[in-house]
N, C-alpha and C. Protein backbone atom coordinates (compact mmCIF):
# COMPACT_ATOMS: atom_id res chain seq x y z
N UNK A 1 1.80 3.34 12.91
CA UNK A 1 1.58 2.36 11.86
C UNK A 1 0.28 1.60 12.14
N UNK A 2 0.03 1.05 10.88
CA UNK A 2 -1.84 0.70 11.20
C UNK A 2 -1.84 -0.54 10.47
N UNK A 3 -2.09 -1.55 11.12
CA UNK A 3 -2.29 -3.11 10.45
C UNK A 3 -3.64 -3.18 9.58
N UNK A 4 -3.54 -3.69 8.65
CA UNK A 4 -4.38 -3.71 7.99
C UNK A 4 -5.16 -5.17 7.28
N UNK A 5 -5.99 -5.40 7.29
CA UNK A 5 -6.18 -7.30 6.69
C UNK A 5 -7.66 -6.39 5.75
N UNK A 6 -7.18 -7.17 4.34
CA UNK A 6 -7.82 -7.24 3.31
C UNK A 6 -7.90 -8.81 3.13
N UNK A 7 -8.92 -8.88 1.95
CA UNK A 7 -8.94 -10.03 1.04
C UNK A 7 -7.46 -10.04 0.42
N UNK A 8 -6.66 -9.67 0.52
CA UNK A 8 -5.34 -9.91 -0.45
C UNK A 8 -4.29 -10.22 0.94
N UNK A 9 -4.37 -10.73 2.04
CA UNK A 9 -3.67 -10.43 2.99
C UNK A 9 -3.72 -9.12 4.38
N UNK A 10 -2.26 -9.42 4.95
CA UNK A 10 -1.96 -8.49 6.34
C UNK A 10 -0.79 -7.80 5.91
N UNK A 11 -1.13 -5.97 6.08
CA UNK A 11 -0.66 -5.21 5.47
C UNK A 11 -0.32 -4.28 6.50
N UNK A 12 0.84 -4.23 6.90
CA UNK A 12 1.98 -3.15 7.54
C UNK A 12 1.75 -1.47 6.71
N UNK A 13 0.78 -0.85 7.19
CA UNK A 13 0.82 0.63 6.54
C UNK A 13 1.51 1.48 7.54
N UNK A 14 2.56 2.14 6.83
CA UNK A 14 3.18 3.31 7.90
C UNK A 14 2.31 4.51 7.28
N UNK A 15 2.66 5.53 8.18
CA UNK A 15 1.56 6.65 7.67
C UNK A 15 0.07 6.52 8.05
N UNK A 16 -0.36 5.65 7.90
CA UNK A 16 -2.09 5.49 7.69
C UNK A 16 -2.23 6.10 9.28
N UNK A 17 -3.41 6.49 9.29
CA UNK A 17 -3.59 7.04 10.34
C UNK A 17 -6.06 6.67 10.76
N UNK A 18 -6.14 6.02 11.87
CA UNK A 18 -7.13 5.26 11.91
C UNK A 18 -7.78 6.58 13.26
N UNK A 19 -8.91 7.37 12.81
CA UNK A 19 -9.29 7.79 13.45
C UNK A 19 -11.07 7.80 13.71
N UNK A 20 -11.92 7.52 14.80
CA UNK A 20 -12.56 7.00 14.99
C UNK A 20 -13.33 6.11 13.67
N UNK A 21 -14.23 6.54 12.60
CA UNK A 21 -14.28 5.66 11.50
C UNK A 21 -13.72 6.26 10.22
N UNK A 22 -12.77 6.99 10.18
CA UNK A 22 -11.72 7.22 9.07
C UNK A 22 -10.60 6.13 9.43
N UNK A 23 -10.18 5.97 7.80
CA UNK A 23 -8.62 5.30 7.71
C UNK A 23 -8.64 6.05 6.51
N UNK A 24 -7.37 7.06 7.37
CA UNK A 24 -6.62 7.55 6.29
C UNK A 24 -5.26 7.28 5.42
N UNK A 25 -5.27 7.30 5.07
CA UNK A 25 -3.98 6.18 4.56
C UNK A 25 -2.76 6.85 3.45
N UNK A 26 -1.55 6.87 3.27
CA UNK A 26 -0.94 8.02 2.24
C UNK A 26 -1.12 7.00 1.04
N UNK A 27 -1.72 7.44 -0.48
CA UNK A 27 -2.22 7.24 -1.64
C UNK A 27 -1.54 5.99 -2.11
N UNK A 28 -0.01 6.19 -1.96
CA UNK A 28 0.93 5.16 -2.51
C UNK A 28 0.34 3.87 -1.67
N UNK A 29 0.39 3.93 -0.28
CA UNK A 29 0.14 2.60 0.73
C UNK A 29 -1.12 2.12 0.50
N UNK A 30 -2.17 3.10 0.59
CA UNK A 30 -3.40 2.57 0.12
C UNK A 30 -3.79 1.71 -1.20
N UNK A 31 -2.91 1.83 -2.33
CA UNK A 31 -2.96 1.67 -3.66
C UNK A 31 -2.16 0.31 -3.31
N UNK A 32 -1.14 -0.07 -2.69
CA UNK A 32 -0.25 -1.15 -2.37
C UNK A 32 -1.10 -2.38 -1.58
N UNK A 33 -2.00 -1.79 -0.53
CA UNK A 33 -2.92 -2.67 0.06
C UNK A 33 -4.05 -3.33 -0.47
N UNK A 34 -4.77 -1.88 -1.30
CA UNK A 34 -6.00 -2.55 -1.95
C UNK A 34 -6.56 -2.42 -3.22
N UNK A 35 -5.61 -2.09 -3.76
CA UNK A 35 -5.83 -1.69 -5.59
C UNK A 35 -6.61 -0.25 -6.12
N UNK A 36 -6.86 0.11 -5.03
CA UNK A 36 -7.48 1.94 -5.26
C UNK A 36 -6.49 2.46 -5.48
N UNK A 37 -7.07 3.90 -6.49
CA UNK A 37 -6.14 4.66 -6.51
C UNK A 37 -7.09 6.05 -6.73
N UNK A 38 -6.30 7.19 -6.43
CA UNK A 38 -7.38 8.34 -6.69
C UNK A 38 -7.37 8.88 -8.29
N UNK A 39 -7.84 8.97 -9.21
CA UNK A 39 -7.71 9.36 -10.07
C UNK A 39 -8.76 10.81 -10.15
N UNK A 40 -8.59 11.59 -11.74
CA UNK A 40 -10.08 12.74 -11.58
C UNK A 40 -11.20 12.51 -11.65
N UNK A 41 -11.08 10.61 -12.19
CA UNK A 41 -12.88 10.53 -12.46
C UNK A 41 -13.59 9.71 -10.95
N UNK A 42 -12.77 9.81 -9.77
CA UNK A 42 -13.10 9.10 -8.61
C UNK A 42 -11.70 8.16 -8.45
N UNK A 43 -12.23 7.36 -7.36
CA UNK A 43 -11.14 5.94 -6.37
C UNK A 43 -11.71 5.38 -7.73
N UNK A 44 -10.72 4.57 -8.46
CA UNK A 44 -10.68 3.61 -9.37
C UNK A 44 -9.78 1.88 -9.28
N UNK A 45 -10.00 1.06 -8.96
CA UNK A 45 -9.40 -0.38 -9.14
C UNK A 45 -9.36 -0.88 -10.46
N UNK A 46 -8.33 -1.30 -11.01
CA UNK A 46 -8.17 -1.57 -12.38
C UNK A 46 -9.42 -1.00 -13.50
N UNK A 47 -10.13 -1.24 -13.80
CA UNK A 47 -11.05 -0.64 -14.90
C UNK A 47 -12.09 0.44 -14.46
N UNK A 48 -12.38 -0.32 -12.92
CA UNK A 48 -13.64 -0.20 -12.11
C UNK A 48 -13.57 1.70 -11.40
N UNK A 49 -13.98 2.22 -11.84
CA UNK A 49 -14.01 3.95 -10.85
C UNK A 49 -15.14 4.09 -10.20
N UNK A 50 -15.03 4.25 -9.25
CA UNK A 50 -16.17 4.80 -8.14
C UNK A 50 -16.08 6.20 -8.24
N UNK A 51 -17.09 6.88 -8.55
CA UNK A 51 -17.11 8.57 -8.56
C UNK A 51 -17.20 9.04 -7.12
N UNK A 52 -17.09 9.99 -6.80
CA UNK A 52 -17.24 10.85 -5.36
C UNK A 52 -18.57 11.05 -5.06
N UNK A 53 -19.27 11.53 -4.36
CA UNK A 53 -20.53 12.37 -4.31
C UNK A 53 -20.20 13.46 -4.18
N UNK A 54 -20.68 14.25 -5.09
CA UNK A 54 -20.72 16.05 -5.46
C UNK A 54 -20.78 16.28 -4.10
N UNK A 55 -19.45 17.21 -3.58
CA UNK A 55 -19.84 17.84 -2.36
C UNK A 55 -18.69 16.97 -1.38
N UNK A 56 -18.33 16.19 -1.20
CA UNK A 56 -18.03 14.88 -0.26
C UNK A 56 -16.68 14.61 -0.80
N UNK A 57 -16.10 15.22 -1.78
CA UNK A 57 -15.16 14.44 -2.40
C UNK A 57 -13.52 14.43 -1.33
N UNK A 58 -13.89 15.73 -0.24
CA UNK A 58 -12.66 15.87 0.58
C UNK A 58 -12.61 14.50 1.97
N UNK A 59 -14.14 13.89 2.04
CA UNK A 59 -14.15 13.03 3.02
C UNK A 59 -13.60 12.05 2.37
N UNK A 60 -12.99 11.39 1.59
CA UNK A 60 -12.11 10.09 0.71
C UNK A 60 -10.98 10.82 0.40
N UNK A 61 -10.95 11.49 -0.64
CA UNK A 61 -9.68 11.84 -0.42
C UNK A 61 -8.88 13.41 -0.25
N UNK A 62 -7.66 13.19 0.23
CA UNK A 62 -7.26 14.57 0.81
C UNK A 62 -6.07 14.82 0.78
N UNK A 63 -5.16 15.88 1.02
CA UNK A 63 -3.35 15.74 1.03
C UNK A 63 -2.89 14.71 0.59
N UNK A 64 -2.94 13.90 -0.46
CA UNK A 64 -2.42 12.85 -1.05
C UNK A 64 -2.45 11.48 -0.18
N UNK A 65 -3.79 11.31 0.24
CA UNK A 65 -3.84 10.75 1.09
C UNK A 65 -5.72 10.06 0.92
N UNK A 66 -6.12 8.88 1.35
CA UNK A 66 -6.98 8.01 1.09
C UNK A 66 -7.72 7.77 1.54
N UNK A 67 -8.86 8.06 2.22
CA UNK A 67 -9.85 7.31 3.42
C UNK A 67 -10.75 6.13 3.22
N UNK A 68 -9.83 5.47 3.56
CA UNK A 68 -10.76 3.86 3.24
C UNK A 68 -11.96 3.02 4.09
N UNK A 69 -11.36 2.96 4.76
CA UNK A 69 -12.80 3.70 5.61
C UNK A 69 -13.87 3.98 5.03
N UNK A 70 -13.80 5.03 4.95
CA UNK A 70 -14.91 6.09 3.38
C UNK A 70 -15.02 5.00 2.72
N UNK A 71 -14.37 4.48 2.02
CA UNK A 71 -14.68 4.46 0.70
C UNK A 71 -15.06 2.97 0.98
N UNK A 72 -14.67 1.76 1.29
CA UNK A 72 -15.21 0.51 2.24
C UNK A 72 -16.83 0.56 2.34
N UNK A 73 -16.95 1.93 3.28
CA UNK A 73 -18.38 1.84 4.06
C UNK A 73 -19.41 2.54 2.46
N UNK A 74 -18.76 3.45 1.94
CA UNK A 74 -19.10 3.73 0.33
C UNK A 74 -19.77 3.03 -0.44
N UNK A 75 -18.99 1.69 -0.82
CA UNK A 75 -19.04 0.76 -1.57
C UNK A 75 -19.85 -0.74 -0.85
N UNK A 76 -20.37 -0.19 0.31
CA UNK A 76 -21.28 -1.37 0.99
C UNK A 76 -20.45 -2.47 1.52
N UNK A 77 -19.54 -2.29 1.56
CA UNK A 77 -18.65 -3.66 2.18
C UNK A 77 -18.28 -3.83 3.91
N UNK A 78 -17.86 -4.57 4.71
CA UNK A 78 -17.95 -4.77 6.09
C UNK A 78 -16.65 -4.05 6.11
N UNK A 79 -16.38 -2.79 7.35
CA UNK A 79 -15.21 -2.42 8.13
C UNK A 79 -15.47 -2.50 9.32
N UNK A 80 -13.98 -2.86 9.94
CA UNK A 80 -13.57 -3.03 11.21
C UNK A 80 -12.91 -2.70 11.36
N UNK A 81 -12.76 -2.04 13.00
CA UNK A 81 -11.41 -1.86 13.97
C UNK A 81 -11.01 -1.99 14.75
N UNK A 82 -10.05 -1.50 15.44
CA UNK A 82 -9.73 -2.08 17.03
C UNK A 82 -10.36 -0.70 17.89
N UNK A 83 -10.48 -0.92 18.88
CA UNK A 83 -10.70 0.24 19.50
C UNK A 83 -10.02 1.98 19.53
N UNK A 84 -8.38 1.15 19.44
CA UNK A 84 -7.73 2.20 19.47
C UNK A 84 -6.96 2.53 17.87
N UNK A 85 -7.98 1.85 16.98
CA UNK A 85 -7.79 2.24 15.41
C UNK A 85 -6.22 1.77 14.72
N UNK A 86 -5.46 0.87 15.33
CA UNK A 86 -4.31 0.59 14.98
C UNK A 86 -4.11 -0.94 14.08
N UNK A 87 -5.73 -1.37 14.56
CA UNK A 87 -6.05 -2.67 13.38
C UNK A 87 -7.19 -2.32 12.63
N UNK A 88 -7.44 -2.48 11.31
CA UNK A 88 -8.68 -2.23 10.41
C UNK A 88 -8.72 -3.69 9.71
N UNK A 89 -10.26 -4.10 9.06
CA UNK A 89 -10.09 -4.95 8.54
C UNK A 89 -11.12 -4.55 7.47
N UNK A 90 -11.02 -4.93 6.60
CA UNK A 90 -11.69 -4.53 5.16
C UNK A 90 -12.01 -5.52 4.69
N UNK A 91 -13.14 -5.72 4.34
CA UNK A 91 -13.54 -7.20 4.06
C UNK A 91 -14.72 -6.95 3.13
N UNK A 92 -15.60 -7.59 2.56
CA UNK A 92 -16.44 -8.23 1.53
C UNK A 92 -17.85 -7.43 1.76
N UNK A 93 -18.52 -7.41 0.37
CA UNK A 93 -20.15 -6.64 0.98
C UNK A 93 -20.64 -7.85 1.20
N UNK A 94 -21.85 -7.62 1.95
CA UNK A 94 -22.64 -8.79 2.18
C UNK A 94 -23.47 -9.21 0.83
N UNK A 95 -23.37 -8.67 -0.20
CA UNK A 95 -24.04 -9.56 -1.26
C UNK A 95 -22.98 -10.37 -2.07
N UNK A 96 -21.55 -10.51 -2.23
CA UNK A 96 -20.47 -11.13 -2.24
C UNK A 96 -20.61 -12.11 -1.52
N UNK A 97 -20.33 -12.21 -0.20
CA UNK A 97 -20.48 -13.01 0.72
C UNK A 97 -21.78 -14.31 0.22
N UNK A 98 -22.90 -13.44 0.42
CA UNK A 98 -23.92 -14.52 0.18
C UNK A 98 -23.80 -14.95 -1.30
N UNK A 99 -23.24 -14.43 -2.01
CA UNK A 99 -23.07 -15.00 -3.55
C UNK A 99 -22.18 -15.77 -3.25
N UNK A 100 -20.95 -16.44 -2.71
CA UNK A 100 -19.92 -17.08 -2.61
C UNK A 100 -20.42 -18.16 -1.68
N UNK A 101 -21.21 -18.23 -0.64
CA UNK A 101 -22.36 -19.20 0.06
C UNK A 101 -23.33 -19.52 -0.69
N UNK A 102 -23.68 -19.00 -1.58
CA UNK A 102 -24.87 -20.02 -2.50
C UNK A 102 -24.56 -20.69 -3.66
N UNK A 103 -23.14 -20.35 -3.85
CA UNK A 103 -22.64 -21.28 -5.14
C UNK A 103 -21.87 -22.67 -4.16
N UNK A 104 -21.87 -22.73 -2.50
CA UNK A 104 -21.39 -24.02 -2.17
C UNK A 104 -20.16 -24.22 -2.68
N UNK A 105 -19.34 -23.20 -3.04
CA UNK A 105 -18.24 -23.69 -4.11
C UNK A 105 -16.74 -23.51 -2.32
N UNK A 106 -15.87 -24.14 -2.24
CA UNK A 106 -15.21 -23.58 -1.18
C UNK A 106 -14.04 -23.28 -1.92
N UNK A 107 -13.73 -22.13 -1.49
CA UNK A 107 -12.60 -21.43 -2.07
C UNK A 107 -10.89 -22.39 -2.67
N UNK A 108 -9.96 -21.89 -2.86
CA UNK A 108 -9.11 -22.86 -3.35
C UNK A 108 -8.24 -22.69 -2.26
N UNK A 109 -7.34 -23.44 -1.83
CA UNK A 109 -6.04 -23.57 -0.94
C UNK A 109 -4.98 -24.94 -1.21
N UNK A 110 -4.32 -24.49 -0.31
CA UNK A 110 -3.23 -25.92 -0.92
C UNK A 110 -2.68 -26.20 0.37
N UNK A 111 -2.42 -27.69 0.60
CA UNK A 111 -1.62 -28.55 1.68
C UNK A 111 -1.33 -29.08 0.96
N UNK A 112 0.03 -29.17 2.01
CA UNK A 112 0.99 -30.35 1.72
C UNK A 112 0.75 -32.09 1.99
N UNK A 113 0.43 -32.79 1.22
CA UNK A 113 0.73 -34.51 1.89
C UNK A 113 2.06 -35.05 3.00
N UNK A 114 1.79 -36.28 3.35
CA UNK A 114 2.91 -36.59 4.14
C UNK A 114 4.10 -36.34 3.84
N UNK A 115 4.15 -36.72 2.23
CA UNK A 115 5.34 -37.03 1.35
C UNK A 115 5.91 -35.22 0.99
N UNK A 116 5.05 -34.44 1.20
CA UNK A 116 5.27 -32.89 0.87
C UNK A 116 4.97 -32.59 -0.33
N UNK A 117 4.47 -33.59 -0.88
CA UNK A 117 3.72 -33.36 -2.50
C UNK A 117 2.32 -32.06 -2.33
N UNK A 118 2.67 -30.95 -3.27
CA UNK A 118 1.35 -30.13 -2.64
C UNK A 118 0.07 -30.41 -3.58
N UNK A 119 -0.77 -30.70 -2.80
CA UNK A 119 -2.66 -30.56 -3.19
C UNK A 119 -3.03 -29.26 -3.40
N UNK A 120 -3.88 -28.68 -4.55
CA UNK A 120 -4.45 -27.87 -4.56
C UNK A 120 -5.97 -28.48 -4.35
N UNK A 121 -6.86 -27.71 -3.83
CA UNK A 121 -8.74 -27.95 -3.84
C UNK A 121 -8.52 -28.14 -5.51
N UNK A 122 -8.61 -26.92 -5.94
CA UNK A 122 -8.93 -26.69 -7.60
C UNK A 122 -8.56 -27.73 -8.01
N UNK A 123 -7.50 -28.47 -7.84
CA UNK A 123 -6.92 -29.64 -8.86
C UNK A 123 -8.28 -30.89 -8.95
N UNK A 124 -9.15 -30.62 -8.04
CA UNK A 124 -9.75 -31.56 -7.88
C UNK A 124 -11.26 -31.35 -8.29
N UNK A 125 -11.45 -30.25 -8.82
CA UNK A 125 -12.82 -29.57 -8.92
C UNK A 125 -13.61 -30.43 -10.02
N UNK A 126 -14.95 -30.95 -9.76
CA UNK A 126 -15.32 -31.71 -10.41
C UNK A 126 -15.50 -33.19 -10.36
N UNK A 127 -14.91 -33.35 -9.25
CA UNK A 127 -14.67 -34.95 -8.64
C UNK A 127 -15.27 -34.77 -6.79
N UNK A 128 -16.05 -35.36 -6.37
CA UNK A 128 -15.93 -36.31 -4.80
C UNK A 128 -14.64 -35.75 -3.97
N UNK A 129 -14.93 -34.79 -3.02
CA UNK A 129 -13.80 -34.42 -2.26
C UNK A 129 -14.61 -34.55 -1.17
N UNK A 130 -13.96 -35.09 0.11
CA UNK A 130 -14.16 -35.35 1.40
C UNK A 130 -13.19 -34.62 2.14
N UNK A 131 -13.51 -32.80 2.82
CA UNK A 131 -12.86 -31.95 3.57
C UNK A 131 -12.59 -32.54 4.90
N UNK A 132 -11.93 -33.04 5.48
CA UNK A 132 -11.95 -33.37 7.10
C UNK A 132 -11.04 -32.14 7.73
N UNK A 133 -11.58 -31.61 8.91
CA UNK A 133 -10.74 -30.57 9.34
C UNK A 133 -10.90 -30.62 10.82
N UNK A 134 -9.84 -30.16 11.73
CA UNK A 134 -9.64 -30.39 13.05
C UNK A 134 -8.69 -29.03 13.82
N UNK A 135 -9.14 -29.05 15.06
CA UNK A 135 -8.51 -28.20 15.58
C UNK A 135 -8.54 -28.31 16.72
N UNK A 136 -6.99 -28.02 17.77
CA UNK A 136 -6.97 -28.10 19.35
C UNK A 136 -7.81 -27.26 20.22
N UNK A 137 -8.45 -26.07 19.53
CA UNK A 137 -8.90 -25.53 20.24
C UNK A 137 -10.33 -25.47 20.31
């Protein structure tokens, strides 16, 4: 089994199988983790299809099965692993990234107050917010 951390969370894949920079993954799990799916016109996410490159199409996908990996490093975005391929992390291209750093905007989250009343950021968008943040370590 192969841990997996996307932008959508930490994802328990059985099957997937992480070999030096392949993650192969079975179609259903892959599609459950990160919104790909294989279709005939390429890996597609809701509207969005990425075509294959003529020639290449067995390095992504194969036996009903996904290489994300591939398709991650494909699509210009940052992958990671553990050494022994049993953690991957799939994360953002770097022009995302710097687009999400130059709008200064900080993402949304929610805490709780003393009282357990929950705060969202968003609720507040548009107004004077003062972030204070701390940590033991």
């Amino acid at each position: 089994m192969v841990t997996l951390l996307t932008e959508s969370g930490e994802h328990a894949v059985p099957g997937a199988e992480g070999a030096g920079e392949s993650l192969w993954c079975p179609a259903r799990e892959a599609e459950a983790a990160t919104g790909w799916t294989a279709k005939p016109e390429g890996l597609c996410k809701d509207e969005v299809c990425v075509p294959l490159p003529p020639g290449r199409e067995r390095d992504f996908v194969a036996g009903g099965r996904i290489n994300l990996g591939a398709l991650w490093r494909h699509l210009g975005r940052a992958v990671a692993h553990s050494e022994r391929g049993h953690v991957w992390v799939l994360g953002e291209s770097a022009r995302a990234r710097a687009a999400a750093l130059a709008s200064l905007e900080a993402p949304d989250f929610a805490l709780p107050d003393p009282t357990g009343r929950l705060h969202r950021l968003s609720d507040y968008r548009g107004k004077k917010v003062l972030l204070v943040t701390w940590a033991s370590w």
